[in-house]
C-alpha atoms as a PDB file:
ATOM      1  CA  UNK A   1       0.000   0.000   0.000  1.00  0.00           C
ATOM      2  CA  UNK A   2       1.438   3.144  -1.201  1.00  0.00           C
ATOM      3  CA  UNK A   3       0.280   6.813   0.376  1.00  0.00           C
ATOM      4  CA  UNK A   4       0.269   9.764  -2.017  1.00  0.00           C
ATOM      5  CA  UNK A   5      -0.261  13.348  -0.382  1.00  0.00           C
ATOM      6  CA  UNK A   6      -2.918  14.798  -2.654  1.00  0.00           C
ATOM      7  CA  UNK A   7      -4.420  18.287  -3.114  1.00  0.00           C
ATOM      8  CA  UNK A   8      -6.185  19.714   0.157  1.00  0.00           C
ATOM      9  CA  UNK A   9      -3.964  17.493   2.373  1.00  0.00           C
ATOM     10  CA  UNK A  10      -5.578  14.375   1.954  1.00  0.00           C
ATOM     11  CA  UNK A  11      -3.989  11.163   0.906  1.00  0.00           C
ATOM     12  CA  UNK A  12      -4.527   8.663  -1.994  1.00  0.00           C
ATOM     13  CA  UNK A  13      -4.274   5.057  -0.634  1.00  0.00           C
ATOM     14  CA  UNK A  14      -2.729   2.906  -4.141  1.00  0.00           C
ATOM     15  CA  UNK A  15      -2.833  -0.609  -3.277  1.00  0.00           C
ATOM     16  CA  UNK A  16      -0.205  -2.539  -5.056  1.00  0.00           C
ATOM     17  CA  UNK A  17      -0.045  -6.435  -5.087  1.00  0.00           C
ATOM     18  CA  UNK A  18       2.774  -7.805  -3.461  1.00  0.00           C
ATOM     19  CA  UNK A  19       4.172 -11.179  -4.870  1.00  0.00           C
ATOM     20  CA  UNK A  20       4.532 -14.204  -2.766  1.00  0.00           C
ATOM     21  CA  UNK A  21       7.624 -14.873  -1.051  1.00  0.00           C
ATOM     22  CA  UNK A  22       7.532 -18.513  -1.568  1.00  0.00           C
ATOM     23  CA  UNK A  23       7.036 -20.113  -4.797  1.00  0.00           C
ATOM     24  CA  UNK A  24       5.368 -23.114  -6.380  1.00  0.00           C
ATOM     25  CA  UNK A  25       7.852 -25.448  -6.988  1.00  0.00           C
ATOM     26  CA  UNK A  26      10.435 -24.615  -4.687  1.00  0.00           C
ATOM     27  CA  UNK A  27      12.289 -26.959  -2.296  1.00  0.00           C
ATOM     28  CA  UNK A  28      12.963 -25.833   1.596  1.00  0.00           C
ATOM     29  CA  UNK A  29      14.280 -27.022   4.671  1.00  0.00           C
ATOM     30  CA  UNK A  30      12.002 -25.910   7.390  1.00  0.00           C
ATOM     31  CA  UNK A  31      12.072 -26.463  11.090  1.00  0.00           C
ATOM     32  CA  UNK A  32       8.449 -27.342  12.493  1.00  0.00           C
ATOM     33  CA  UNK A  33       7.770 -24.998  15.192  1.00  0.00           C
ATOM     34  CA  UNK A  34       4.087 -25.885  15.951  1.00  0.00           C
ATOM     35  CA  UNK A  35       1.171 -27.407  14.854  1.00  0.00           C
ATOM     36  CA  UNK A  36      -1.859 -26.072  12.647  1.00  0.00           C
ATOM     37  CA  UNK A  37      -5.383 -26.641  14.731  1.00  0.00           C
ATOM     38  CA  UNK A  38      -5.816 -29.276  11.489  1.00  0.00           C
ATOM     39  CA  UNK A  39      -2.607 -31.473  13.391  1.00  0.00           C
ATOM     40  CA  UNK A  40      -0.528 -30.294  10.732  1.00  0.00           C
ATOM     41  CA  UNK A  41       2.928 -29.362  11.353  1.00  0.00           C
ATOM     42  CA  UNK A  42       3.982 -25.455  10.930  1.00  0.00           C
ATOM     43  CA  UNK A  43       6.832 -23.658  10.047  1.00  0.00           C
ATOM     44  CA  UNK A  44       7.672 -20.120   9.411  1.00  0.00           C
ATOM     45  CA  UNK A  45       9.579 -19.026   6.305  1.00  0.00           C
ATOM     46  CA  UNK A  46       9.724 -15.196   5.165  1.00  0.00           C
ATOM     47  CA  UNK A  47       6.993 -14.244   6.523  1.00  0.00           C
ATOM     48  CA  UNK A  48       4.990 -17.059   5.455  1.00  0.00           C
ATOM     49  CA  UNK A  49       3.074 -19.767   7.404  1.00  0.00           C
ATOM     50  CA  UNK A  50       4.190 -23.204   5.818  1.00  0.00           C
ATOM     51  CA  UNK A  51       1.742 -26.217   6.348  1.00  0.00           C
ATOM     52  CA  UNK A  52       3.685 -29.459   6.110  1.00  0.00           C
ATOM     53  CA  UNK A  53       1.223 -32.980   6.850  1.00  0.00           C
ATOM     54  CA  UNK A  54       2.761 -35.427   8.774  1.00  0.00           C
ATOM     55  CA  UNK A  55       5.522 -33.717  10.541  1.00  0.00           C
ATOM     56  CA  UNK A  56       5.441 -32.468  13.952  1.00  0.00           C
ATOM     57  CA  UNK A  57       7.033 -30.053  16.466  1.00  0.00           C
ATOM     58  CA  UNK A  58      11.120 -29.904  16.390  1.00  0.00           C
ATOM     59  CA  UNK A  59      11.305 -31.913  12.991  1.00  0.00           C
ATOM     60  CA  UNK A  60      13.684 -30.419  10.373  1.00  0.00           C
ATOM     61  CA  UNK A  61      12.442 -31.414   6.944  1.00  0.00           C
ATOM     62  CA  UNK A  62      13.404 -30.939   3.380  1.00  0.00           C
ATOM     63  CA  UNK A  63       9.757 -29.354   1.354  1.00  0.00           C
ATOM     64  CA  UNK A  64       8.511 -28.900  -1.485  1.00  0.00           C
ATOM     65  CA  UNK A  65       5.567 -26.025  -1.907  1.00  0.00           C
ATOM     66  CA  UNK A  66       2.739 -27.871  -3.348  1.00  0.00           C
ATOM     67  CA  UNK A  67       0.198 -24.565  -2.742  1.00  0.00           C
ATOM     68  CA  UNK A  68       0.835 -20.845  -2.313  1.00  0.00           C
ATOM     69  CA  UNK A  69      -1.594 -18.120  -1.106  1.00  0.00           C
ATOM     70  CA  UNK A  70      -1.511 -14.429   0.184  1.00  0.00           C
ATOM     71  CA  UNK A  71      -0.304 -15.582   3.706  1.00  0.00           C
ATOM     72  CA  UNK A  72       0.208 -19.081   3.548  1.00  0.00           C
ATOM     73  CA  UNK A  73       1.768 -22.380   2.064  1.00  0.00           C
ATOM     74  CA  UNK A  74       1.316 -26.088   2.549  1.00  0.00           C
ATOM     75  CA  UNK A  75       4.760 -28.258   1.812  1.00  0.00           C
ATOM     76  CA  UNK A  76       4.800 -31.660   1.148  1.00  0.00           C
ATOM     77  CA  UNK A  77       8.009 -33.348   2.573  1.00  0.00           C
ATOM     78  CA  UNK A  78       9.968 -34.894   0.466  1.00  0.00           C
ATOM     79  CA  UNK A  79      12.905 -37.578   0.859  1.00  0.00           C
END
């Protein structure tokens, strides 16, 4: 979100998108911090909540984002 100072001393609010930090595709090694309340393991990488099935708490894992959205990402682990 970008704030212009326009005439009359109000501002113009310009929303621009901002691109994921994670991308489809790409491979991570994540620690698992916590769990989702789903029972899924969770990790936190730039920003981003990573969902990873089957892993729990203190696991270090090697991922691969399956799914992206504005705030989050489920991994699937990978050997």
């Amino acid at each position: 979100m970008v704030h212009r100072r326009v005439k009359g001393g109000q501002f113009k609010i310009k929303h621009v998108e901002k691109l994921p930090l994670v991308e489809l595709g790409e491979e991570l090694d994540v620690h698992i911090n916590g769990l989702c309340p789903n029972g899924d393991g969770m990790s936190n990488i730039r920003g981003y909540i990573i969902h990873v099935p089957k892993a729990k708490p203190r696991d270090h894992v090697k991922v691969k984002i399956i799914q992206v959205d504005k705030k989050s990402a489920i991994g699937e682990i990978i050997k």
